[in-house]
Protein backbone atom coordinates (compact mmCIF):
# COMPACT_ATOMS: atom_id res chain seq x y z
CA UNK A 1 25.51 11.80 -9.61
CA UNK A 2 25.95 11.18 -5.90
CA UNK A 3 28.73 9.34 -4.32
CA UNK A 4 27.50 6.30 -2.26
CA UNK A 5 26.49 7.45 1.17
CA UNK A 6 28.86 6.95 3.92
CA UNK A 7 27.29 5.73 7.05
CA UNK A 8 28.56 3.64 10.20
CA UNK A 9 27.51 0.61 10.99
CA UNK A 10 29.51 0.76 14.35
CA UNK A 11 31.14 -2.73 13.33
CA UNK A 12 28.54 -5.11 13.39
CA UNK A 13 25.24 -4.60 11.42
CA UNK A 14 24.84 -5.29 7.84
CA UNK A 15 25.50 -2.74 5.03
CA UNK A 16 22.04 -0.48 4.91
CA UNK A 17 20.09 -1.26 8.38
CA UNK A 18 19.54 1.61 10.65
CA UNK A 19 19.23 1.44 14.10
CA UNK A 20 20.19 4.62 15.62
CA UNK A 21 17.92 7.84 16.32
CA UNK A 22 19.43 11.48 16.57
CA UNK A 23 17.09 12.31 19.85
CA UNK A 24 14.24 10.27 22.24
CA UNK A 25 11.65 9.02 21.10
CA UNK A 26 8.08 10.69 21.75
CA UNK A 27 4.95 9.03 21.91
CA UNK A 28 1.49 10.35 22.13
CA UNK A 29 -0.37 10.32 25.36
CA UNK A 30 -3.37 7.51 26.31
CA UNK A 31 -6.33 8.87 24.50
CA UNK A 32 -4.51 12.06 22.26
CA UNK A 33 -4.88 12.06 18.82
CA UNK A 34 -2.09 13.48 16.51
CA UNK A 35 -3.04 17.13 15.13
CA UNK A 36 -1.19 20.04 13.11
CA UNK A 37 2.94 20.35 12.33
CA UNK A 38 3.18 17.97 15.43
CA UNK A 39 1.10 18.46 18.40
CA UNK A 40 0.16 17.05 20.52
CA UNK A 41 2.98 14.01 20.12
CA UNK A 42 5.33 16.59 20.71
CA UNK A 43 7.38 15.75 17.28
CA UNK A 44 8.29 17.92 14.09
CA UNK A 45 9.16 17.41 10.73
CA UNK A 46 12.54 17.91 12.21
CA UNK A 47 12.27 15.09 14.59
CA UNK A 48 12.17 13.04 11.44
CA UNK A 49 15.45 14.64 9.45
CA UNK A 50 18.31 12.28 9.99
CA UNK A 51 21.89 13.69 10.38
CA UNK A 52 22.76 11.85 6.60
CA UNK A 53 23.59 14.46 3.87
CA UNK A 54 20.80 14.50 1.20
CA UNK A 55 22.88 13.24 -2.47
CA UNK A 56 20.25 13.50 -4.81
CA UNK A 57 20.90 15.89 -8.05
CA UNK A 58 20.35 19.61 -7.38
CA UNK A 59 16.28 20.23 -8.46
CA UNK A 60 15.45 16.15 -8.70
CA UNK A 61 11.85 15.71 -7.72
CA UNK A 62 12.86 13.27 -4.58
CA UNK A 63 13.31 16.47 -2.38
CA UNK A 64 9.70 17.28 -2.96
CA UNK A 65 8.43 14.20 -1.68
CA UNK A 66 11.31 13.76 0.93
CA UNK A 67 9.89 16.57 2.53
CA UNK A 68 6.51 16.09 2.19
CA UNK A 69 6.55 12.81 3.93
CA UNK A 70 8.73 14.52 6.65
CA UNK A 71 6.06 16.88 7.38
CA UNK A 72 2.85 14.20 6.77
CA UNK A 73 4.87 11.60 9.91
CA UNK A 74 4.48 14.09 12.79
CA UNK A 75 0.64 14.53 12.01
CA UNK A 76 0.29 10.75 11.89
CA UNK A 77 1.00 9.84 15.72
CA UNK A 78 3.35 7.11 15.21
CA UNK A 79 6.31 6.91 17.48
CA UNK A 80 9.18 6.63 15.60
CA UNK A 81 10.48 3.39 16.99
CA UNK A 82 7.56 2.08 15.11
CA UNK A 83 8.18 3.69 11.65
CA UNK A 84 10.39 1.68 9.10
CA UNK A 85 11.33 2.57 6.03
CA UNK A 86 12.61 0.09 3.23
CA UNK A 87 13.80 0.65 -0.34
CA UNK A 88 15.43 -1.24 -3.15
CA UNK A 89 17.77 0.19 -5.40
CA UNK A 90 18.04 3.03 -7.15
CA UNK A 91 17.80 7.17 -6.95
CA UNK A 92 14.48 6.86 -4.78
CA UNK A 93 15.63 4.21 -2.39
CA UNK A 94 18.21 6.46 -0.60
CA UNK A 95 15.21 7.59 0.91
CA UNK A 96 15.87 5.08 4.56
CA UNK A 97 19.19 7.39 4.56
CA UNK A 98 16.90 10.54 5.10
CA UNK A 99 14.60 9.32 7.30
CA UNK A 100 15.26 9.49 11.04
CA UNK A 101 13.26 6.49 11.59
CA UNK A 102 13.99 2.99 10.98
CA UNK A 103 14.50 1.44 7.60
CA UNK A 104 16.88 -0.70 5.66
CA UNK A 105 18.15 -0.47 1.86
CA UNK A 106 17.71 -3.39 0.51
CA UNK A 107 18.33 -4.94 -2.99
CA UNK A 108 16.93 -4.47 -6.44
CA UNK A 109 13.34 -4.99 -6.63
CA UNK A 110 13.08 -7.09 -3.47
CA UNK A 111 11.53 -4.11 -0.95
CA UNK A 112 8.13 -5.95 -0.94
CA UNK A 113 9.52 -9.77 0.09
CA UNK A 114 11.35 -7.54 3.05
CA UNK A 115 8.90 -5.59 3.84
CA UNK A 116 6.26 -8.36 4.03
CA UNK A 117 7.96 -10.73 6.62
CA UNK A 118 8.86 -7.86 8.32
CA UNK A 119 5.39 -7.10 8.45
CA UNK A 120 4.22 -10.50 9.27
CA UNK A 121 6.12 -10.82 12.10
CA UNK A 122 5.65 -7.50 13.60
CA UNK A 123 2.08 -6.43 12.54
CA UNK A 124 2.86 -3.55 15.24
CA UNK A 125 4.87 -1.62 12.60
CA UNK A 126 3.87 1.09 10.87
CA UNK A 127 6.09 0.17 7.12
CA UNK A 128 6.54 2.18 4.29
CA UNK A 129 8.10 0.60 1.15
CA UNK A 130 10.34 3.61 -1.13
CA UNK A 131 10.25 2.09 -4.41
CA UNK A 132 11.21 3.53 -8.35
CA UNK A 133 9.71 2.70 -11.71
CA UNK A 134 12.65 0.65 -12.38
CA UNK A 135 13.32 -0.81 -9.61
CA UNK A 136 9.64 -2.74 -8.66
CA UNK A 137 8.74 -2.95 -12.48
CA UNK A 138 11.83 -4.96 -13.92
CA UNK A 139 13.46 -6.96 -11.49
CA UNK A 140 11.12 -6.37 -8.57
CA UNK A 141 7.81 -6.53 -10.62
CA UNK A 142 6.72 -10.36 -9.63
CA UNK A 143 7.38 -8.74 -6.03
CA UNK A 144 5.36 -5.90 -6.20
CA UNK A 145 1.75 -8.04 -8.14
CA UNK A 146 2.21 -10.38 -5.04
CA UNK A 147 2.24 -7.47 -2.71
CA UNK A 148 -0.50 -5.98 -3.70
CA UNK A 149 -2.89 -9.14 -4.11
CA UNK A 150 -1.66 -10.43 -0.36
CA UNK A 151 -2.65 -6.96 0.84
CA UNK A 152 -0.10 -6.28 3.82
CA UNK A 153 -0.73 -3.37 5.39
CA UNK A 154 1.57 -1.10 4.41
CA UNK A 155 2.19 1.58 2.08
CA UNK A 156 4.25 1.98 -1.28
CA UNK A 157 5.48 4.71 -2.99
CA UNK A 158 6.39 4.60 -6.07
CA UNK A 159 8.70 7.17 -7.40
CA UNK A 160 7.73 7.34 -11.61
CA UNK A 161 10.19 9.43 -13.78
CA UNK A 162 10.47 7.24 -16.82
CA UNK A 163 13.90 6.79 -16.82
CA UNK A 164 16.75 4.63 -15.13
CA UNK A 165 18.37 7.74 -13.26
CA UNK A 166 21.01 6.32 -11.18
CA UNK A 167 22.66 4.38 -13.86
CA UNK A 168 22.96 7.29 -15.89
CA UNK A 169 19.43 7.67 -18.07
CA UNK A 170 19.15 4.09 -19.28
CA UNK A 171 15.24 3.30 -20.60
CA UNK A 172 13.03 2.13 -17.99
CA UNK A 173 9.69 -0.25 -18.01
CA UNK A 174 8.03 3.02 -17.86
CA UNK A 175 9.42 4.53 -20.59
CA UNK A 176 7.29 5.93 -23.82
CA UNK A 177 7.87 3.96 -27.21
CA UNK A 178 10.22 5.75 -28.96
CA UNK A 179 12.42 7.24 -26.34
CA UNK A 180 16.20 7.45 -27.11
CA UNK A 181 18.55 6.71 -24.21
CA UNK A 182 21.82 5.88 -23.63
CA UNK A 183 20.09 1.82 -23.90
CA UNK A 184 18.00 3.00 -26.43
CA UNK A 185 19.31 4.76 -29.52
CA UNK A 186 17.44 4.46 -32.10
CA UNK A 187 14.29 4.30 -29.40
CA UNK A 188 12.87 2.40 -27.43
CA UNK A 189 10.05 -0.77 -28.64
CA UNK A 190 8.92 -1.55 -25.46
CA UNK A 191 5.11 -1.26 -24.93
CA UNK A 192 5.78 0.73 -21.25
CA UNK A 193 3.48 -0.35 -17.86
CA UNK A 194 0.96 1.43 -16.46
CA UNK A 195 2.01 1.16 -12.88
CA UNK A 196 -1.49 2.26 -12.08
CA UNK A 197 -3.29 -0.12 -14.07
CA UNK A 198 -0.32 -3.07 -13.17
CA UNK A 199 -1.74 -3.09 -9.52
CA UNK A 200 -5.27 -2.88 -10.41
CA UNK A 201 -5.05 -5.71 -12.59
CA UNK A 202 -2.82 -7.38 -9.02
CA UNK A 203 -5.99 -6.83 -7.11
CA UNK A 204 -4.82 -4.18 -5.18
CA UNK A 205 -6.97 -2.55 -2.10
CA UNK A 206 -6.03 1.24 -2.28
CA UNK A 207 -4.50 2.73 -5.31
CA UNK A 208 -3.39 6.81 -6.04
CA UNK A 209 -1.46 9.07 -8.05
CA UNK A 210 0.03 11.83 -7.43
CA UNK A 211 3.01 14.32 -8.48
CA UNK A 212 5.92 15.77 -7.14
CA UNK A 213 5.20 19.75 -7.94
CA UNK A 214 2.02 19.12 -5.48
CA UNK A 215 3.03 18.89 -2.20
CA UNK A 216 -0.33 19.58 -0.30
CA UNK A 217 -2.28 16.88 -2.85
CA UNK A 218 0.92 14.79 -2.49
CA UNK A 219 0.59 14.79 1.35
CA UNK A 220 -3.36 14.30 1.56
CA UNK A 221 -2.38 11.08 -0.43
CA UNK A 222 0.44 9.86 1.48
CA UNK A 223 -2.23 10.26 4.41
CA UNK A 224 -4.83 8.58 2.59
CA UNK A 225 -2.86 5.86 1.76
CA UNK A 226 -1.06 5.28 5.58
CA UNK A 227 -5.10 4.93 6.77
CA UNK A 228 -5.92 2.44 4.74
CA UNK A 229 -6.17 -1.01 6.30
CA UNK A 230 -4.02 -2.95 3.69
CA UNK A 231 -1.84 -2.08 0.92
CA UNK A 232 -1.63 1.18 0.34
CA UNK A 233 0.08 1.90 -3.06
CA UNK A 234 0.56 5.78 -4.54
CA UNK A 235 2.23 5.91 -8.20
CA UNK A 236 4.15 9.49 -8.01
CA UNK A 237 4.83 11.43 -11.53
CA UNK A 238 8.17 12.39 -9.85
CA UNK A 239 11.07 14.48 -12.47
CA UNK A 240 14.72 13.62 -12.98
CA UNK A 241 15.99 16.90 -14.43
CA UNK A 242 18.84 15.14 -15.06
CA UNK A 243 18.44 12.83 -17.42
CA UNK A 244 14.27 12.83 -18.34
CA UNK A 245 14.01 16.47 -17.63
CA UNK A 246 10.12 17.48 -17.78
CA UNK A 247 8.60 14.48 -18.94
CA UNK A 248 5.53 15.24 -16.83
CA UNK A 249 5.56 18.74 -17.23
CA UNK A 250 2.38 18.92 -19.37
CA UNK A 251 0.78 17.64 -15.71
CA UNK A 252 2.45 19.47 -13.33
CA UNK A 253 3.34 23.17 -14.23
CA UNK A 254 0.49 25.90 -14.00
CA UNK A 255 0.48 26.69 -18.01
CA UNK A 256 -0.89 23.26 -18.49
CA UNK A 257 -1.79 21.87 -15.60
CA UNK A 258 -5.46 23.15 -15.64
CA UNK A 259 -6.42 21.60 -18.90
CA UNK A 260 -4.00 18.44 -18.88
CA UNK A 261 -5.06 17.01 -15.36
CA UNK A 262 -7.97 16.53 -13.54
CA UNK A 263 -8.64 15.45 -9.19
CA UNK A 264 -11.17 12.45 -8.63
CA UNK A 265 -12.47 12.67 -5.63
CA UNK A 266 -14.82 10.18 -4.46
CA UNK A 267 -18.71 11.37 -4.70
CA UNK A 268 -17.76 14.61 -6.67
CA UNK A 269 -18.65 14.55 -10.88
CA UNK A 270 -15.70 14.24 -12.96
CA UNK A 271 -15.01 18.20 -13.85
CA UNK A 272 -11.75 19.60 -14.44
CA UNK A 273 -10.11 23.27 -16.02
CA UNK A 274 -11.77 25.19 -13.71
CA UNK A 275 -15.14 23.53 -14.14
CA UNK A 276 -15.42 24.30 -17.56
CA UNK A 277 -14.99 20.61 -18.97
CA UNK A 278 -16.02 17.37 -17.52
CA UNK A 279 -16.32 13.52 -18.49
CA UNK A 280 -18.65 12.03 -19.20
CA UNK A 281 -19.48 8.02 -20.12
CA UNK A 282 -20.04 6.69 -22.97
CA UNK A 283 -20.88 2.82 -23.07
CA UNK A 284 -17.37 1.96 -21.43
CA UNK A 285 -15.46 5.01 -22.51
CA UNK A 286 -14.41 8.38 -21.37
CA UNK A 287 -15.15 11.55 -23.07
CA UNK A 288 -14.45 15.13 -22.73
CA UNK A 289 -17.11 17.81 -23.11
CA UNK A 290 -16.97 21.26 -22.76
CA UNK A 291 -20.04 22.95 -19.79
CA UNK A 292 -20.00 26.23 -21.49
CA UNK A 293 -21.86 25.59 -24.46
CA UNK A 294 -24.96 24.59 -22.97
CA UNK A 295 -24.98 21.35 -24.43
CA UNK A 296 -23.52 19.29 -21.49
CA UNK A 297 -23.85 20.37 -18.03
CA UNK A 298 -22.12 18.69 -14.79
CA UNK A 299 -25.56 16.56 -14.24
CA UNK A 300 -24.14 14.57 -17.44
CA UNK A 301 -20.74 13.95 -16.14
CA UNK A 302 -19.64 11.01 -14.06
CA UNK A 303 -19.85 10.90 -10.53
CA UNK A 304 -16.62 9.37 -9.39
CA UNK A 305 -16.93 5.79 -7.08
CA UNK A 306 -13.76 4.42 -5.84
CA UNK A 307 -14.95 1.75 -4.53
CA UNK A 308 -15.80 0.40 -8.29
CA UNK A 309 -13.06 -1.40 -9.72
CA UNK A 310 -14.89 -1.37 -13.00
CA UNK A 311 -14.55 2.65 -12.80
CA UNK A 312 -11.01 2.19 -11.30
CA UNK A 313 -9.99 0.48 -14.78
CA UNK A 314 -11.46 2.92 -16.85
CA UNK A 315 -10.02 5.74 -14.97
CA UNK A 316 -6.66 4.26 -15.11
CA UNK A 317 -6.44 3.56 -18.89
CA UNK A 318 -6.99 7.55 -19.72
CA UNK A 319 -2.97 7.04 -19.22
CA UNK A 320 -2.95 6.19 -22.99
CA UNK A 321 -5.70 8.55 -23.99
CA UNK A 322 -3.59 11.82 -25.45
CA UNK A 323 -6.98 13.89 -25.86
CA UNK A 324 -8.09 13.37 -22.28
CA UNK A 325 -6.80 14.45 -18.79
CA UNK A 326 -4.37 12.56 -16.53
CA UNK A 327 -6.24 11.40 -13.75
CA UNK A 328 -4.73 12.00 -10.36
CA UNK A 329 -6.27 10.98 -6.90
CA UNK A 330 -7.70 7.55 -5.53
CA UNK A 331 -8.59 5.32 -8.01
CA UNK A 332 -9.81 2.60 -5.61
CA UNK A 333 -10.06 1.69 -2.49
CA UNK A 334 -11.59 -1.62 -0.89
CA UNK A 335 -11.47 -2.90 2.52
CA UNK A 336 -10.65 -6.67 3.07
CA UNK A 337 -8.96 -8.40 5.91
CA UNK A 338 -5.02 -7.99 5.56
CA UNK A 339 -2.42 -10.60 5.02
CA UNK A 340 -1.14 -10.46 8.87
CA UNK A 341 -4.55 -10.52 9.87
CA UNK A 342 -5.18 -13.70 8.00
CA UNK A 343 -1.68 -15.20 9.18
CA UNK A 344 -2.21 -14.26 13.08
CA UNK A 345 -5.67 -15.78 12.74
CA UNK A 346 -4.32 -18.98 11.33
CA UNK A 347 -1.02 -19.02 13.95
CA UNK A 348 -3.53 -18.70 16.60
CA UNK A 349 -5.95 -21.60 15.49
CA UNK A 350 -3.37 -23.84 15.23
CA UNK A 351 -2.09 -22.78 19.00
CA UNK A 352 -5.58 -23.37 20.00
CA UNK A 353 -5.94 -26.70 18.77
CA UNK A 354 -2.01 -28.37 19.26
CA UNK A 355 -0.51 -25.92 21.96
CA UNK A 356 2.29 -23.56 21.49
CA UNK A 357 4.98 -26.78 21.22
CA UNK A 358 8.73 -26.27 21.07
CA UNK A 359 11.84 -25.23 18.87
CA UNK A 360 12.87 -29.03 19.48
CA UNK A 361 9.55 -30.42 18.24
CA UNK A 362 9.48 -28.18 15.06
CA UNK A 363 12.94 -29.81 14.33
CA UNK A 364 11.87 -33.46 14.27
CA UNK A 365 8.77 -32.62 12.77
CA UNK A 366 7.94 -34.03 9.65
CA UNK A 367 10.09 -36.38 7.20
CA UNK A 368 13.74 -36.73 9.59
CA UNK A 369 16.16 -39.75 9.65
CA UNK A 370 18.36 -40.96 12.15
CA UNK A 371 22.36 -41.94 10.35
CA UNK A 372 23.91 -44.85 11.73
């Protein structure tokens, strides 16, 4: 495994926070809208490499997404004095390191406390929170609910390989009954999360998943997720080769893939393996049935609505269901106003009604005593 990254802090910022840029910043013109690899803002995915050495393990699924969110922040239009990436601990938050943006390492499981006062104080930013299965669903997993139900406007990523990786393969929250690990070795008893299901049952506004070994659905959901007003959380089926080597292969490679996964998309019928199977309801639960027999056609399958949570659920507890497909794609999405909405709305009624007032008066505010 990687040594800990060496980085200077030119003598007076904490360990982990970033402040320094390789080259100028670009921003887009009054009016332009971002396009391709780019243009117009004038920025590449290079613009976004920082000059840090990437220490993940040779083949570990973090490159993938590394680079795919790399190529997605050109295309967005955000100058990069606005772009902040936070982590916690763990494999996937070295990703700050990467990024030649903003961003801060933080500490296990707290990413989401950070990145909401961060956010709450500077609405401006554009935040993205680098999280792993470990680290926002054990320590960090009150952090993560109350994330979700305030709705801040950011995005999460969270990285999913089922497995503790950079303290050497211990079992995470994640983690199948039965799996031997170095924690583990007679296997594990836990009943695992389903991240997915987690922040649906948290109330969140905008929920995805997505994998690693699908970069262009991967980046279509990273983009999905960034233009949603509110919380934007995508759970990514991500591989450690090292230590839970293809645990999500059955998903991801192209032997499988086809029959063991299958892309909601909002408004389209629930079809999958090349349109020759489909789901279909019945009372509340899914079930697979083949369109080449003539006995079910696509008119019988489901036509997907994110914006049902009732759907949402159902969708989301396939995760347990062997004999169907692993759904991948937005489960929901909702709009309601945002947590720094609600706070700038309340900061500015009070304003309105007592004045601005001073540091001095918030001091002897309240309950103070004068000592003799």
């Amino acid at each position: 495994m990687a040594d800990k990254d060496k980085r200077s802090t030119g003598g007076k910022l904490p360990p982990g926070v970033k402040t320094k840029l390789k080259a100028p910043m670009a921003t887009l013109p009054p009016g332009a809208k971002s396009g391709g690899d780019g243009a117009p803002s004038g920025l590449t995915r290079s613009d976004f490499v920082s000059d840090q050495d990437v220490r993940w393990c040779p083949g570990c699924g973090d490159y993938a997404v590394l680079a795919t969110v790399q190529r997605l922040m050109p295309e967005l239009g955000i100058p990069r004095e606005k772009i902040v990436f936070i982590s916690g601990i763990g494999c996937s938050s070295r990703f700050p390191y990467y990024m030649n943006a903003y961003g801060m390492h933080s500490i296990h499981g707290r990413a989401p406390t950070i990145a909401t006062g961060l956010k709450a104080t500077r609405p401006d930013l554009d935040i993205w929170v680098v999280t792993g299965d470990g680290d926002s669903l054990s320590i960090g997993g009150n952090h993560i609910i109350h994330l979700m139900r305030r709705n801040v406007n950011l995005q999460v990523l969270l990285f999913n390989n089922q497995i503790y990786g950079l303290t050497k393969g211990q079992y995470s929250p994640t983690s199948e009954v039965g799996k031997i690990t170095k924690s583990t070795p007679f296997g594990s008893i836990d009943h695992p999360f389903n991240p997915t299901a987690l922040v649906l049952g948290a109330e969140a506004s905008f929920v995805g998943r997505t994998m690693d070994r699908d970069p262009k659905h991967m980046k279509e959901m990273f983009r999905m997720a960034h233009d949603h007003a509110g919380t934007g959380f995508v759970e990514i089926y991500q591989n450690c080769n090292i230590f839970n080597d293809a645990a999500f292969f059955v998903y991801t490679e192209k032997a499988t893939k086809k029959e063991r996964t299958i892309f909601i998309e909002h408004g389209k019928p629930l079809v999958y393996a090349g349109e020759t199977k489909g789901l279909r309801l019945e009372g509340f639960h899914l079930e697979s049935v083949d369109l080449d027999t003539g006995s079910w056609s696509v008119a019988d399958c489901v036509v997907y609505d994110e914006t049902s949570i009732e759907l949402a659920s159902i969708m989301a507890r396939v995760f347990w269901h062997e004999e169907l497909p692993q759904p991948f794609g937005v489960f929901y999405r909702e709009r309601r106003e945002t947590y720094e909405e609600q706070l700038q709305q309340q900061i500015e009624s009070v304003i309105d009604r007592d004045g601005k007032g001073t540091l001095e008066d918030l001091l002897h505010a309240g309950d103070t005593w004068t000592i003799a």
